[in-house]
Structure formats: structure tokens, C-alpha cells
N, C-alpha and C. Protein backbone atom coordinates (compact mmCIF):
# COMPACT_ATOMS: atom_id res chain seq x y z
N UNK A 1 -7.37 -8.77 35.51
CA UNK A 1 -6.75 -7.77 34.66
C UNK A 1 -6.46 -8.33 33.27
N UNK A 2 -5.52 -9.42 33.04
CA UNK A 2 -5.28 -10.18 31.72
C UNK A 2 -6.74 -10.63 31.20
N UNK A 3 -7.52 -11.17 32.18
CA UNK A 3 -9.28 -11.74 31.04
C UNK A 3 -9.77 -10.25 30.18
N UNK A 4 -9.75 -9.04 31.21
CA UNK A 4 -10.55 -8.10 30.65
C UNK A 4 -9.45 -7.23 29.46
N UNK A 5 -8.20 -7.06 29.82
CA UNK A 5 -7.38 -7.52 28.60
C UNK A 5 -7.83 -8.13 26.94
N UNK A 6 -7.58 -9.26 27.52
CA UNK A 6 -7.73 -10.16 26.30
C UNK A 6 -9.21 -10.56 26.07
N UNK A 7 -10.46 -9.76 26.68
CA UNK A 7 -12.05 -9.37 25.86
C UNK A 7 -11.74 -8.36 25.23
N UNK A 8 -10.60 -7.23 25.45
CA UNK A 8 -11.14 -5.88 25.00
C UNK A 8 -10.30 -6.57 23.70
N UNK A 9 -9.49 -7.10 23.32
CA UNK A 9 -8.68 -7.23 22.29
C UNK A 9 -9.76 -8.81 21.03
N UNK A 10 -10.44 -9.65 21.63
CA UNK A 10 -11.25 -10.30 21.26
C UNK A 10 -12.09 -9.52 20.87
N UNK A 11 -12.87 -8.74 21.22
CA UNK A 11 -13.86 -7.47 21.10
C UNK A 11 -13.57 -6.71 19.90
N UNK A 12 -12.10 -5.96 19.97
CA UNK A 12 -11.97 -4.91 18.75
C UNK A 12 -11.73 -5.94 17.70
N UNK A 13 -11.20 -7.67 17.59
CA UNK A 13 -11.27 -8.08 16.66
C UNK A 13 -12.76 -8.47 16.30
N UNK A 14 -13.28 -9.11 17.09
CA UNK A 14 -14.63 -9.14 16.36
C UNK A 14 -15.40 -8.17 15.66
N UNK A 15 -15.30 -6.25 16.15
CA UNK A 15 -15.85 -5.55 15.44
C UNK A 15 -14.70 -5.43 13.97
N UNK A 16 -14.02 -5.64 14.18
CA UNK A 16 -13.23 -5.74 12.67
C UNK A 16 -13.58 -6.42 11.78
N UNK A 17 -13.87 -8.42 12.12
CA UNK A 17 -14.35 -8.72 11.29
C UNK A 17 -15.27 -8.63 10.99
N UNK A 18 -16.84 -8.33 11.74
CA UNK A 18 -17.89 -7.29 11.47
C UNK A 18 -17.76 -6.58 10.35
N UNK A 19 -16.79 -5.43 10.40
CA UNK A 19 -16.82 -4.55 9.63
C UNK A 19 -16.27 -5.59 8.14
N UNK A 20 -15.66 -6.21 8.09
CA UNK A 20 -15.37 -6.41 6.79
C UNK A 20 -16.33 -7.69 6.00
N UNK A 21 -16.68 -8.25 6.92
CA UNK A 21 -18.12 -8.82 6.38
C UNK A 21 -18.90 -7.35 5.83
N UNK A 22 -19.61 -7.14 6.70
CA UNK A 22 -20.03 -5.58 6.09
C UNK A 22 -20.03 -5.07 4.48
N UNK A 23 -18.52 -4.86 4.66
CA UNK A 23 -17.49 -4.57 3.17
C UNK A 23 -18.28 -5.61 2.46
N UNK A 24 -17.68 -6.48 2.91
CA UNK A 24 -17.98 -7.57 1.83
C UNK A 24 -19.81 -7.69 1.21
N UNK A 25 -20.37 -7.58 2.26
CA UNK A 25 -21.81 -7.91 1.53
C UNK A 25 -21.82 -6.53 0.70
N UNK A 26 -21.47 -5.71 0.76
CA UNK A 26 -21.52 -3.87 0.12
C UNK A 26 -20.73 -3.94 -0.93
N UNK A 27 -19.66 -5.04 -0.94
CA UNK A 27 -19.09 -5.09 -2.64
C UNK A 27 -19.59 -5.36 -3.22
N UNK A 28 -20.16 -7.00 -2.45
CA UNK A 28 -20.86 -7.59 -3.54
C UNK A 28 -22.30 -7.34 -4.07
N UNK A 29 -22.65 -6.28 -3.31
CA UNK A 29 -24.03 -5.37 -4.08
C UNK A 29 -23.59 -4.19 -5.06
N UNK A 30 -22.14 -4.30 -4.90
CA UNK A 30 -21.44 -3.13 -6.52
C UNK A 30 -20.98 -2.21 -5.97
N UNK A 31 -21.16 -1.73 -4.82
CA UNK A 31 -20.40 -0.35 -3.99
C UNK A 31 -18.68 -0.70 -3.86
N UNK A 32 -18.31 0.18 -5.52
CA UNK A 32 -16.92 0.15 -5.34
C UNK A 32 -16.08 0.17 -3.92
N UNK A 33 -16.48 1.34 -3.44
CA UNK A 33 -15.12 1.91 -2.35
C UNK A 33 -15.66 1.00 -1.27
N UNK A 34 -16.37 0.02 -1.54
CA UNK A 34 -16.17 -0.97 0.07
C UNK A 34 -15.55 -2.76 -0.15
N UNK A 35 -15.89 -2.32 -1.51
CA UNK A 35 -14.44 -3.72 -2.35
C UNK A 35 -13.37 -2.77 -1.79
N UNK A 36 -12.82 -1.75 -2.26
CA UNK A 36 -11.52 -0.90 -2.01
C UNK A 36 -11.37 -1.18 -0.89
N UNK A 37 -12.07 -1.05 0.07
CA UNK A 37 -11.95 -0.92 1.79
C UNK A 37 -11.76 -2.13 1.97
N UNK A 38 -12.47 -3.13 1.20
CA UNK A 38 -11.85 -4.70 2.00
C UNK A 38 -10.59 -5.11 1.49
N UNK A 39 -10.15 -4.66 0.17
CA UNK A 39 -9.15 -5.18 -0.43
C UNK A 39 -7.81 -4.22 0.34
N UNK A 40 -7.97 -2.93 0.93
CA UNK A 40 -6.70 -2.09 1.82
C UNK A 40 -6.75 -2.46 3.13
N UNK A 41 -8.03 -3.27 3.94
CA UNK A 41 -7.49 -3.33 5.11
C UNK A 41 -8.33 -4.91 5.44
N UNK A 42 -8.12 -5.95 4.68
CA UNK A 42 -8.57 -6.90 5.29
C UNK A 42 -7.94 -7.85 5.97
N UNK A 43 -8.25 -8.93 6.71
CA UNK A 43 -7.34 -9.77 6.94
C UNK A 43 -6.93 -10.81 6.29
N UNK A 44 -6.07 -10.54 6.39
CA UNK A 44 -4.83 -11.76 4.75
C UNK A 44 -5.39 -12.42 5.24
N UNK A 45 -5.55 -13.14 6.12
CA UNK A 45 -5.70 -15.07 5.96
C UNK A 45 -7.19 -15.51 6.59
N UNK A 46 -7.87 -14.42 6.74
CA UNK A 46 -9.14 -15.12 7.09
C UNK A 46 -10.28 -14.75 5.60
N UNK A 47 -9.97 -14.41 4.73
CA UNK A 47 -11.22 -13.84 3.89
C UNK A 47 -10.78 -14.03 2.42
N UNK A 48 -9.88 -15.00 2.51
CA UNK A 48 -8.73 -14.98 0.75
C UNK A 48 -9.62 -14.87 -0.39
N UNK A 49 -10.87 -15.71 -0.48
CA UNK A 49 -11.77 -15.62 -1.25
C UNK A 49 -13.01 -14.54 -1.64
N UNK A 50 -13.34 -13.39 -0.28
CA UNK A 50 -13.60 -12.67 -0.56
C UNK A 50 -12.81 -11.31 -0.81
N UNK A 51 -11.29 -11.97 -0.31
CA UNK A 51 -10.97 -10.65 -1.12
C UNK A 51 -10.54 -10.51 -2.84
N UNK A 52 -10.32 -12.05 -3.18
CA UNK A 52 -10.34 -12.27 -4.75
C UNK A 52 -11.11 -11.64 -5.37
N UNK A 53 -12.34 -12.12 -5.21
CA UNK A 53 -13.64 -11.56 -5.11
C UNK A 53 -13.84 -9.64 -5.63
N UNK A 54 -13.13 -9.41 -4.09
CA UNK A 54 -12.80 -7.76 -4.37
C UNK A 54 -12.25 -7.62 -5.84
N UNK A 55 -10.95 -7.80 -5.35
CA UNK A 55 -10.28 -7.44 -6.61
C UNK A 55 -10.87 -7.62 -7.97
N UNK A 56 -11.43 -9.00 -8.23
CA UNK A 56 -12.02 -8.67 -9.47
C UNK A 56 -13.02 -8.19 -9.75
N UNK A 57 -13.77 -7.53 -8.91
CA UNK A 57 -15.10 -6.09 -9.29
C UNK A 57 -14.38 -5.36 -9.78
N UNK A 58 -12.73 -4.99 -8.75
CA UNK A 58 -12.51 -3.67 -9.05
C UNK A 58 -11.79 -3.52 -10.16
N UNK A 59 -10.84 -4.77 -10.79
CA UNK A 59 -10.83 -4.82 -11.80
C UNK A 59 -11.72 -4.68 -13.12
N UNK A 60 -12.92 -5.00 -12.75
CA UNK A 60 -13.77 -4.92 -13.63
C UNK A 60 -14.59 -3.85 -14.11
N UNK A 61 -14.41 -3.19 -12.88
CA UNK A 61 -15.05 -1.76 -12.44
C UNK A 61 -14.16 -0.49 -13.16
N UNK A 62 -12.59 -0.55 -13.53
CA UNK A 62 -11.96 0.02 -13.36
C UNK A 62 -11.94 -0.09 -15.38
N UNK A 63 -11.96 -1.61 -15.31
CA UNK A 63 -11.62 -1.63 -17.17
C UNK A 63 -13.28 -0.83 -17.28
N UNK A 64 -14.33 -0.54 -16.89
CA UNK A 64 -15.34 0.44 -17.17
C UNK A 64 -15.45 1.75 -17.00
N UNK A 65 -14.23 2.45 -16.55
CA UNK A 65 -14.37 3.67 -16.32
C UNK A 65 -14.26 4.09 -15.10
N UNK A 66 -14.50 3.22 -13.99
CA UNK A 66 -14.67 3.91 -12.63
C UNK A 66 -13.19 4.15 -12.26
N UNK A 67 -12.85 5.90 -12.51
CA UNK A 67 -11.52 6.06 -11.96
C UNK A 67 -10.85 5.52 -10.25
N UNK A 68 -12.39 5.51 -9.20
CA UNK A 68 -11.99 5.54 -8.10
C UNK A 68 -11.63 3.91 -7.73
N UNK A 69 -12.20 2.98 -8.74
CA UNK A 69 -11.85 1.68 -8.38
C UNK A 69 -10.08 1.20 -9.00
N UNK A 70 -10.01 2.14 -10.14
CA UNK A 70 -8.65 1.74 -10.62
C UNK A 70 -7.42 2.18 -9.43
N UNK A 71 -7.66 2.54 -8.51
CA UNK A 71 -6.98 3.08 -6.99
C UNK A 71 -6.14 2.00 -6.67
N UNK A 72 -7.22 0.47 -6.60
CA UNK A 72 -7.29 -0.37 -6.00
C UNK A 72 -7.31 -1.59 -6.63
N UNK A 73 -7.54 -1.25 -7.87
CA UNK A 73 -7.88 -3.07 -8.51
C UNK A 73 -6.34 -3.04 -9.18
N UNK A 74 -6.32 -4.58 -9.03
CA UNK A 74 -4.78 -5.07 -8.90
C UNK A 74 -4.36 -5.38 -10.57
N UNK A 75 -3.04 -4.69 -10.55
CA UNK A 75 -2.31 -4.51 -12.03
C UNK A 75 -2.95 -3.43 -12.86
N UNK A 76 -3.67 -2.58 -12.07
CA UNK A 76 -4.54 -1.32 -13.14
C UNK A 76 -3.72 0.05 -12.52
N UNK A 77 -3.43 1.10 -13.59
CA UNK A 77 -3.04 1.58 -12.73
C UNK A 77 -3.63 3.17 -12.57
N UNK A 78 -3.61 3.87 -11.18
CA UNK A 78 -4.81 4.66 -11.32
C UNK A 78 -4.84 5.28 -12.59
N UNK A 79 -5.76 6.62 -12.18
CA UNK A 79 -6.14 7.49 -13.66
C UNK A 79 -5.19 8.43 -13.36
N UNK A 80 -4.46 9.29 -13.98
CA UNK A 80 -3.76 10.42 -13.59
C UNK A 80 -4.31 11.56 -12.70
N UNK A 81 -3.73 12.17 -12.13
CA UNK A 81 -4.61 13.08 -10.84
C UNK A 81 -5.15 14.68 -12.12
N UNK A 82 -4.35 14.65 -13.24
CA UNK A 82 -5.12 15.72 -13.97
C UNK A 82 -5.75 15.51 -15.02
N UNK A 83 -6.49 13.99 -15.48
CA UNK A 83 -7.29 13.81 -16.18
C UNK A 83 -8.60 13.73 -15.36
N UNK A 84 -7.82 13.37 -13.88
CA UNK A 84 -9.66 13.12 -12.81
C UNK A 84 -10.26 14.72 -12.41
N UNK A 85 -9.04 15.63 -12.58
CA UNK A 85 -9.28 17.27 -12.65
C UNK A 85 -10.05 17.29 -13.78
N UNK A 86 -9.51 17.05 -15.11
CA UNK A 86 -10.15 17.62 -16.35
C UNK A 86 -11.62 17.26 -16.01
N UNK A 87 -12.01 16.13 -15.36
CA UNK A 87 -13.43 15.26 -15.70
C UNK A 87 -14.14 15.95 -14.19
N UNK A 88 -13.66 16.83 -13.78
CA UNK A 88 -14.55 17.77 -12.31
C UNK A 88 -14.29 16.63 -11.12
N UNK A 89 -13.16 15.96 -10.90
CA UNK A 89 -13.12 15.56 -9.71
C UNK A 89 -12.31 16.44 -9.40
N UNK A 90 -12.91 17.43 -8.17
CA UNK A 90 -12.42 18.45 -8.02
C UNK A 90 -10.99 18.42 -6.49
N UNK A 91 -11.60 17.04 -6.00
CA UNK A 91 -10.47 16.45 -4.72
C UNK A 91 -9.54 16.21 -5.75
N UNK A 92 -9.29 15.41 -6.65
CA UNK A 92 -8.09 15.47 -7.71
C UNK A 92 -7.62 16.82 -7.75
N UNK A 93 -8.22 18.03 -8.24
CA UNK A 93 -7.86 19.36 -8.56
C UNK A 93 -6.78 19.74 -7.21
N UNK A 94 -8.01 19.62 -5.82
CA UNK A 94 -7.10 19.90 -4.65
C UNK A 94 -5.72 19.59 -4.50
N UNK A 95 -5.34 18.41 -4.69
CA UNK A 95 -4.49 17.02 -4.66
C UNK A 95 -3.45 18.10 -5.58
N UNK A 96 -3.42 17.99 -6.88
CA UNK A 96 -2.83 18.88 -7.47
C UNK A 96 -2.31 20.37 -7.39
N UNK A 97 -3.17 21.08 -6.28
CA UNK A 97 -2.92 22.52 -5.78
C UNK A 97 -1.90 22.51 -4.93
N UNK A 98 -1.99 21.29 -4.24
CA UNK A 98 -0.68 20.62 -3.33
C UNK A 98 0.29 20.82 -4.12
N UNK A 99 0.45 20.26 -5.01
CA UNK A 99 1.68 20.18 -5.84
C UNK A 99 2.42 21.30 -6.58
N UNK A 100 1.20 22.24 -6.95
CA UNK A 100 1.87 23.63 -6.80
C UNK A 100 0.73 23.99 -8.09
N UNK A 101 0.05 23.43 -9.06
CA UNK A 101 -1.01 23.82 -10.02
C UNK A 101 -1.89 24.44 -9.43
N UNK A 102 -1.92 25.97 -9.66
CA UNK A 102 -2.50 27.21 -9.45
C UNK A 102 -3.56 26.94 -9.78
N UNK A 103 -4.04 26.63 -10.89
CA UNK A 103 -4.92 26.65 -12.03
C UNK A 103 -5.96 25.46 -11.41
N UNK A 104 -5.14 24.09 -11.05
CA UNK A 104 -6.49 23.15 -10.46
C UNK A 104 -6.80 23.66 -9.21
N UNK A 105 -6.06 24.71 -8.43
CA UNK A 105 -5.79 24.77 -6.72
C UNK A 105 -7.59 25.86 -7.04
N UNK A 106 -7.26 26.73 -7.82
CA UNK A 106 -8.35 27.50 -8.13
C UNK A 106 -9.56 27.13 -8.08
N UNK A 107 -9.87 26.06 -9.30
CA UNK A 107 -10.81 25.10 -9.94
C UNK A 107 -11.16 24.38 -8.32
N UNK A 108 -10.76 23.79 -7.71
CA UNK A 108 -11.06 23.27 -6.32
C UNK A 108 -11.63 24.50 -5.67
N UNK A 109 -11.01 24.82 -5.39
CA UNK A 109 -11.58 26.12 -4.41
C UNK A 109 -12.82 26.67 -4.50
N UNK A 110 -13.12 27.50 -6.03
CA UNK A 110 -14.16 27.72 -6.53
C UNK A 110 -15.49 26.87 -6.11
N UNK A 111 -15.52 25.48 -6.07
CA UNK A 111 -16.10 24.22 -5.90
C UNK A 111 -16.19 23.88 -4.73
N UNK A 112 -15.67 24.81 -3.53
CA UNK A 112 -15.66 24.76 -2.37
C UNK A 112 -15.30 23.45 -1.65
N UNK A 113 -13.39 22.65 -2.63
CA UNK A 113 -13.03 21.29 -2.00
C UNK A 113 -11.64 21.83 -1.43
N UNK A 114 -10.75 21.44 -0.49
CA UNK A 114 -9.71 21.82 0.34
C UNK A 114 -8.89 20.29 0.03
N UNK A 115 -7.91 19.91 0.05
CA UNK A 115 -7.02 19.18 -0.22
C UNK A 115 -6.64 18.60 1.55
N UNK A 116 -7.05 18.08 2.00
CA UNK A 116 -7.04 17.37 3.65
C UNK A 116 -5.34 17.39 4.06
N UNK A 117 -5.05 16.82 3.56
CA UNK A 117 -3.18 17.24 4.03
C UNK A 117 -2.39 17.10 3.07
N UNK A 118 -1.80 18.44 2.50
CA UNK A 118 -0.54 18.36 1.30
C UNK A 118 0.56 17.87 2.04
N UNK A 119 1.21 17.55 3.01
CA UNK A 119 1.87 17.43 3.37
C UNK A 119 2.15 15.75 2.53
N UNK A 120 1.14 15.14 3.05
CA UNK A 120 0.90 13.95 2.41
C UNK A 120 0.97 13.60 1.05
N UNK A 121 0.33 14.61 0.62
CA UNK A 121 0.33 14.60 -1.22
C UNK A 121 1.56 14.64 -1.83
N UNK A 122 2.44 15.81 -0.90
CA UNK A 122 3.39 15.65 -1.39
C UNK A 122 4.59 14.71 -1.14
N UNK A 123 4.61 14.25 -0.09
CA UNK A 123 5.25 13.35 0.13
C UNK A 123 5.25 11.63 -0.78
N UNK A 124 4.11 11.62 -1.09
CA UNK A 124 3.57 10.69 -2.32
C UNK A 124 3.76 10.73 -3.18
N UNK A 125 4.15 11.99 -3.43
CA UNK A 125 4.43 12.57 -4.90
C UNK A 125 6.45 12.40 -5.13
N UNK A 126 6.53 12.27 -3.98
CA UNK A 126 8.23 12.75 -4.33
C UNK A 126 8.60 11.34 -3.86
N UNK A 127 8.00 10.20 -3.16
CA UNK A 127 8.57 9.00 -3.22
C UNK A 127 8.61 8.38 -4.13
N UNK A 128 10.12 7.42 -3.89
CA UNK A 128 10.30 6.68 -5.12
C UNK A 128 9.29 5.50 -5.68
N UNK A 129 9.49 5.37 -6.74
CA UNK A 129 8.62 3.75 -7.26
C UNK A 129 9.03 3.02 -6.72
N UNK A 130 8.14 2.32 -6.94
CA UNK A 130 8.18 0.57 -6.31
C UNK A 130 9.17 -0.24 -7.24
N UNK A 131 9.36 0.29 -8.60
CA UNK A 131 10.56 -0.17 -8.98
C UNK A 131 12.12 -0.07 -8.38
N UNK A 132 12.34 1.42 -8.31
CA UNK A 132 13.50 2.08 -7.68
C UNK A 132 13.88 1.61 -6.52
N UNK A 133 12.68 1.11 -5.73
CA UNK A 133 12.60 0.59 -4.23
C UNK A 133 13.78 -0.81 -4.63
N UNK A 134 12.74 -2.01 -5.59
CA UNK A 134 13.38 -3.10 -5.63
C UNK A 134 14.50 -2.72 -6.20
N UNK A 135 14.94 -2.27 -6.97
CA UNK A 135 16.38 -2.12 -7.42
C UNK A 135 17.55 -1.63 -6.51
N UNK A 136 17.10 -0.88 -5.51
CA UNK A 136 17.71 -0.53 -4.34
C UNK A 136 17.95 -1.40 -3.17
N UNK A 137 16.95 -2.18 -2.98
CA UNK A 137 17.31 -3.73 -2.34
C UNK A 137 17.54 -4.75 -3.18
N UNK A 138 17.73 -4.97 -4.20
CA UNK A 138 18.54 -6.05 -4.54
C UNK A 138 20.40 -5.95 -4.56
N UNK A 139 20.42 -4.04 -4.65
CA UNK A 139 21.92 -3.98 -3.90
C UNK A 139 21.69 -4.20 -2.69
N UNK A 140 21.10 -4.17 -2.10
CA UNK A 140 21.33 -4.33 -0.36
C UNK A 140 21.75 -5.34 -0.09
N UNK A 141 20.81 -6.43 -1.21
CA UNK A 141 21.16 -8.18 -0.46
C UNK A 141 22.26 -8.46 -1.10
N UNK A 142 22.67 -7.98 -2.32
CA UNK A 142 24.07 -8.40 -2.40
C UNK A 142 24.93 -8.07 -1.70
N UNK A 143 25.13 -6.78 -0.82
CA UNK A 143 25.85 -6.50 0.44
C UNK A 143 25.48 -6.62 1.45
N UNK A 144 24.30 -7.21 1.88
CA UNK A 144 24.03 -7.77 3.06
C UNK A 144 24.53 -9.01 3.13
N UNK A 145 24.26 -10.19 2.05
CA UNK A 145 24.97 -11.46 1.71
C UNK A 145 26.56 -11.36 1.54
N UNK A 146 27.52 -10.08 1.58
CA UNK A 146 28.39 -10.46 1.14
C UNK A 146 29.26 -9.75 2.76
N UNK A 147 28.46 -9.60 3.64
CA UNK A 147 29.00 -9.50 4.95
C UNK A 147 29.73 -10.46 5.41
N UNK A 148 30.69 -9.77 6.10
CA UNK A 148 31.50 -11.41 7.36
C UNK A 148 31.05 -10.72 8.44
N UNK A 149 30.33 -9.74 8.82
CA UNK A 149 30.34 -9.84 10.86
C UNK A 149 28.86 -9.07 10.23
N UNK A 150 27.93 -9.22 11.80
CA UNK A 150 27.29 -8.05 11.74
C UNK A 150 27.49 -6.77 12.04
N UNK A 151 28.37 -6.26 12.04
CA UNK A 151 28.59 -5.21 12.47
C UNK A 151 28.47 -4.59 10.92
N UNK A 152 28.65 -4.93 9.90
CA UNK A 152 28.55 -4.89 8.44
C UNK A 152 27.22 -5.52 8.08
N UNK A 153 26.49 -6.02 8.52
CA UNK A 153 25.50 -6.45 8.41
C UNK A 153 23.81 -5.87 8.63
N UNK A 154 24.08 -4.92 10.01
CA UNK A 154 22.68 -4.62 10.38
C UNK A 154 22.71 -3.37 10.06
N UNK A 155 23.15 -2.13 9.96
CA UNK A 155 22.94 -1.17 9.21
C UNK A 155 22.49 -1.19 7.56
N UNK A 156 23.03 -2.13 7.40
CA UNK A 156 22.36 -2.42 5.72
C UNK A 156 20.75 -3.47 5.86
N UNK A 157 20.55 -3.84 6.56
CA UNK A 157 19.30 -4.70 6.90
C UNK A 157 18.49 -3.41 7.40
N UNK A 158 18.53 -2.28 8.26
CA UNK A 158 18.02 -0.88 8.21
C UNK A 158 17.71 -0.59 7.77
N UNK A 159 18.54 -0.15 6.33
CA UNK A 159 18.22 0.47 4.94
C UNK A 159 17.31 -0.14 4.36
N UNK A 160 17.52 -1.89 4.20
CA UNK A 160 16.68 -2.16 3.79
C UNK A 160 15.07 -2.48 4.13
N UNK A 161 15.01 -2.63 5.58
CA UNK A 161 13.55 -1.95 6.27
C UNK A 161 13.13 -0.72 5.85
N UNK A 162 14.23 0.27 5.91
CA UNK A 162 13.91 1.84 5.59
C UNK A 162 12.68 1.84 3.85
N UNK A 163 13.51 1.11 3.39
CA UNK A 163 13.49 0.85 1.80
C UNK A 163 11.92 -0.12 1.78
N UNK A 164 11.69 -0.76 2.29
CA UNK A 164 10.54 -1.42 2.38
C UNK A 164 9.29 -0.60 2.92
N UNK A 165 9.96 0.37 3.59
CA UNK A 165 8.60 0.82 4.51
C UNK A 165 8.29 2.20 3.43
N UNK A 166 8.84 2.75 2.34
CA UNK A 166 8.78 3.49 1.25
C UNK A 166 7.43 3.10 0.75
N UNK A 167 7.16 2.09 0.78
CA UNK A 167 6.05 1.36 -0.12
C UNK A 167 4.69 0.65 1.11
N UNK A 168 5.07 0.97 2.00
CA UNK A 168 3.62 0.77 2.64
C UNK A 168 2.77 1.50 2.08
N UNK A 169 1.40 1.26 2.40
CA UNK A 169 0.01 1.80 2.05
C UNK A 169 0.42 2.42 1.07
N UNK A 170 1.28 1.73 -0.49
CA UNK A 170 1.00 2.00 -1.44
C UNK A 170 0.68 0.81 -2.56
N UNK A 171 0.16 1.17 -3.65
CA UNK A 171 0.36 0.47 -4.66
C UNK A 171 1.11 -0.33 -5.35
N UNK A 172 1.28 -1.68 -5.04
CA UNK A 172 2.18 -2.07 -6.11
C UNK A 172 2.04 -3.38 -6.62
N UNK A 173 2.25 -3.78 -8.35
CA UNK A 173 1.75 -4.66 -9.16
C UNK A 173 1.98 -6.08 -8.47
N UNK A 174 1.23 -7.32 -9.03
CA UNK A 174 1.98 -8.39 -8.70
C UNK A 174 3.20 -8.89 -8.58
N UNK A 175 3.35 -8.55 -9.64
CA UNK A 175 4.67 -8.93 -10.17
C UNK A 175 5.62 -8.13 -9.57
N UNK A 176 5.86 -6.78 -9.37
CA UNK A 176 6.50 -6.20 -8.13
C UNK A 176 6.61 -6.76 -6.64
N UNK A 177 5.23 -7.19 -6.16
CA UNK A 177 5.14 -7.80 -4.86
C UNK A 177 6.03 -8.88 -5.12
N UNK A 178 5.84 -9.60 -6.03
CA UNK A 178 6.67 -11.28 -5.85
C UNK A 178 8.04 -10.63 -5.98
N UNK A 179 8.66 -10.25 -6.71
CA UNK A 179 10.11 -9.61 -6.62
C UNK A 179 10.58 -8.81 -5.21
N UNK A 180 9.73 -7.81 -4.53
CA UNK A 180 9.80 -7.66 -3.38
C UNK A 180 9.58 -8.92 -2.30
N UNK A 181 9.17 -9.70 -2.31
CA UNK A 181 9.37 -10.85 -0.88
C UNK A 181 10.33 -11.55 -1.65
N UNK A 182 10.61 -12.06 -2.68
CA UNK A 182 11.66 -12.68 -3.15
C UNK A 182 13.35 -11.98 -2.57
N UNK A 183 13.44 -11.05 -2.60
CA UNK A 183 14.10 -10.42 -2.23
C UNK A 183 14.42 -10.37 -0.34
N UNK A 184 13.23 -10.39 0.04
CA UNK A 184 12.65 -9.86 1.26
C UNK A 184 13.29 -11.51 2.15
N UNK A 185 13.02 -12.44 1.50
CA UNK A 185 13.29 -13.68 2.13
C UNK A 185 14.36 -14.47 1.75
N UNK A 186 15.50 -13.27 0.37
CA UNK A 186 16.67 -13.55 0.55
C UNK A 186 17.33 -13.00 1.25
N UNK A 187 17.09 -11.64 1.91
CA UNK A 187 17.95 -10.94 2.71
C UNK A 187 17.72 -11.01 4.44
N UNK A 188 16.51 -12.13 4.63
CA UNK A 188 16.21 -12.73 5.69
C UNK A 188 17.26 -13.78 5.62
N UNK A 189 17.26 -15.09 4.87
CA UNK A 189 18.10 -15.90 4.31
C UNK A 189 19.62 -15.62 5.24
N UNK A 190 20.29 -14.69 4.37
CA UNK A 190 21.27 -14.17 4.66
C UNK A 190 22.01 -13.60 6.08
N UNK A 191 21.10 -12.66 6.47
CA UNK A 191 20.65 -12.12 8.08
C UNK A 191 20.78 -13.32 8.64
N UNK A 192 20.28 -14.65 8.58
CA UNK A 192 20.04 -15.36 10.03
C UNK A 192 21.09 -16.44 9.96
N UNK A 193 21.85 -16.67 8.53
CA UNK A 193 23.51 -17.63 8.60
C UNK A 193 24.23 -16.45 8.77
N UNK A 194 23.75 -14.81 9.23
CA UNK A 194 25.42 -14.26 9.97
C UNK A 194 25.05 -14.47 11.35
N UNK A 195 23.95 -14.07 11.54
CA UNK A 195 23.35 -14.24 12.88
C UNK A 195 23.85 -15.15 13.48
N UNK A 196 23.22 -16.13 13.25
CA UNK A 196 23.16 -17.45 13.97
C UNK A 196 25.02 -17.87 14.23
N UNK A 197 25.06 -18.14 15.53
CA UNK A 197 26.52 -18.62 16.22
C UNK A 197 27.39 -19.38 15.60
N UNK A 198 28.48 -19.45 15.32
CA UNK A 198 29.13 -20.02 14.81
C UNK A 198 29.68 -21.80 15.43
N UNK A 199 29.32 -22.66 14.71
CA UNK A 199 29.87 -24.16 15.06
C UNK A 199 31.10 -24.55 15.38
N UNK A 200 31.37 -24.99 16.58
CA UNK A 200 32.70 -25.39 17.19
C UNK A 200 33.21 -26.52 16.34
């Protein structure tokens, strides 16, 4: 039971890294959205160099015009969803009909494109920045650090999971990321001298 277990789980990893080799030979023949695809779902620590790699096509791709690589290439930031309308990307238009623009919801339609889930769009639309995020946990760790019990302690370590998970599968600059784990591994820091038992 555990061998055939742990093939089926050896198995779906091997077709994974499959697939991102894949990616990878398909970036590096210029096919933006499979740099994109390796750079959103690769594995951090087995491919560091090809995902550098990524990033700077899509960087490069993106200072040329290609709106769909600026998605993804790191410190760029996309194109606005109603300049990619003005230019007939008409899934942009959709994207926007979500949001309540009659006028692009139309322009899509006409063009026979449907917007896959507003629910989503909008929810993207009304979350906070990745700034607002860090500024919201750096109060946390000052009141997470300034706990005496946990009982004061893990409801604010919540929030600040809550607050972290705002920003999954999204965008955000370097320099944001380093301020977010900076943060992230002071309020770990903190968490594990309340945690940890007290010395007789």
C-alpha cells in the first residue's frame, strides 16, 4: 500500500518536472506564456537558473510591448486592463464588464469573448496592495512582539496568515517580497520566544 503510494506521488512529480522542462525548452524558443508558466508554477529550488532565465525574456519581452509577458516579468508592471481593451484584447474588455464597464462588456461580447469567472475579477479588483498588506503586518509584529501570553499572541499570528494569504497567486515587486519575509521571519522570531516554555 505505502510503495504504490509513494510511485503514484514519485510519478505526479516526475510528470511535473517533465512539464517544466517542457516550459523551459518553449521559453527558450521565445513562447512568452511558457516562460510565464515556468516562472508561476515552478519549483523554487530545483530550476533557479532556468527560472532567471524566465524572468529575463519576460522582462525583455515586456520592455517590447508584449502586454501578456508584463503579467509576469519581475518589477514590470502589467498594462492596464483598459488600454489592453483599447488595443482589441477583447478578454481584457470581458475582465472589465466584470467590473461593471458596459461599454467594454459590449465590445467583448460583440467579439464573441465571455469573462470565465467575475467572481474572481472582482475579487482581484477589490483586494488590497501588496503595499497595504505589508503595512498591515508590520502592525501585527509589533503586537505580536509585544505579547506576554499566547493567548494575545495567536489570534494576531491569524491575521497575520490571513494578511499573507491576500497576496498569493499575485504579483508582487522584489523589493516588496524582501520586506514581506523580512517581516514574515520577524513575526516567526517572535511566535517561537512566546511559544517556547519558559526556563526554571
Amino acid at each position: 500500500m505505502r510503495r504504490r503510494a509513494r510511485r503514484r506521488v514519485l510519478g505526479a512529480r516526475r510528470r511535473r518536472l517533465a512539464r517544466e522542462e517542457l516550459a523551459h525548452t518553449a521559453c527558450v524558443a521565445g513562447i512568452v506564456e511558457s516562460c510565464a508558466q515556468l516562472v508561476r508554477y515552478h519549483d523554487r529550488h530545483r530550476f533557479r537558473d532556468d527560472i532567471s532565465d524566465a524572468e529575463r525574456r519576460l522582462v525583455v519581452a515586456c520592455d517590447a510591448g508584449e502586454a501578456d509577458a508584463c503579467e509576469d516579468a519581475p518589477d514590470r508592471n502589467p498594462v492596464p486592463a483598459k488600454d489592453l481593451c483599447a488595443a482589441a484584447d477583447y478578454a481584457a474588455c470581458a475582465k472589465l464588464g466584470c467590473l461593471g464597464d458596459r461599454a467594454a462588456e459590449q465590445l467583448a461580447t460583440a467579439h464573441h469573448v465571455a469573462a470565465n469567472d467575475c467572481e474572481r475579477v472582482r475579487a482581484e479588483a477589490n483586494a488590497p496592495s501588496p503595499e497595504a498588506v505589508i503595512a498591515k503586518l508590520a502592525e501585527l509584529r509589533d503586537q505580536i512582539c509585544a505579547c506576554k501570553d499566547t493567548a494575545c499572541m495567536y489570534p494576531l499570528v491569524q491575521l497575520a496568515g490571513e494578511q499573507t494569504g491576500a497576496l498569493v497567486d499575485r504579483k508582487v515587486s522584489s523589493a516588496a517580497s524582501t520586506k514581506l519575509g523580512t517581516l514574515m521571519t520577524a513575526i516567526s522570531t517572535c511566535e517561537a520566544k512566546l511559544a517556547a516554555p519558559a526556563s526554571p
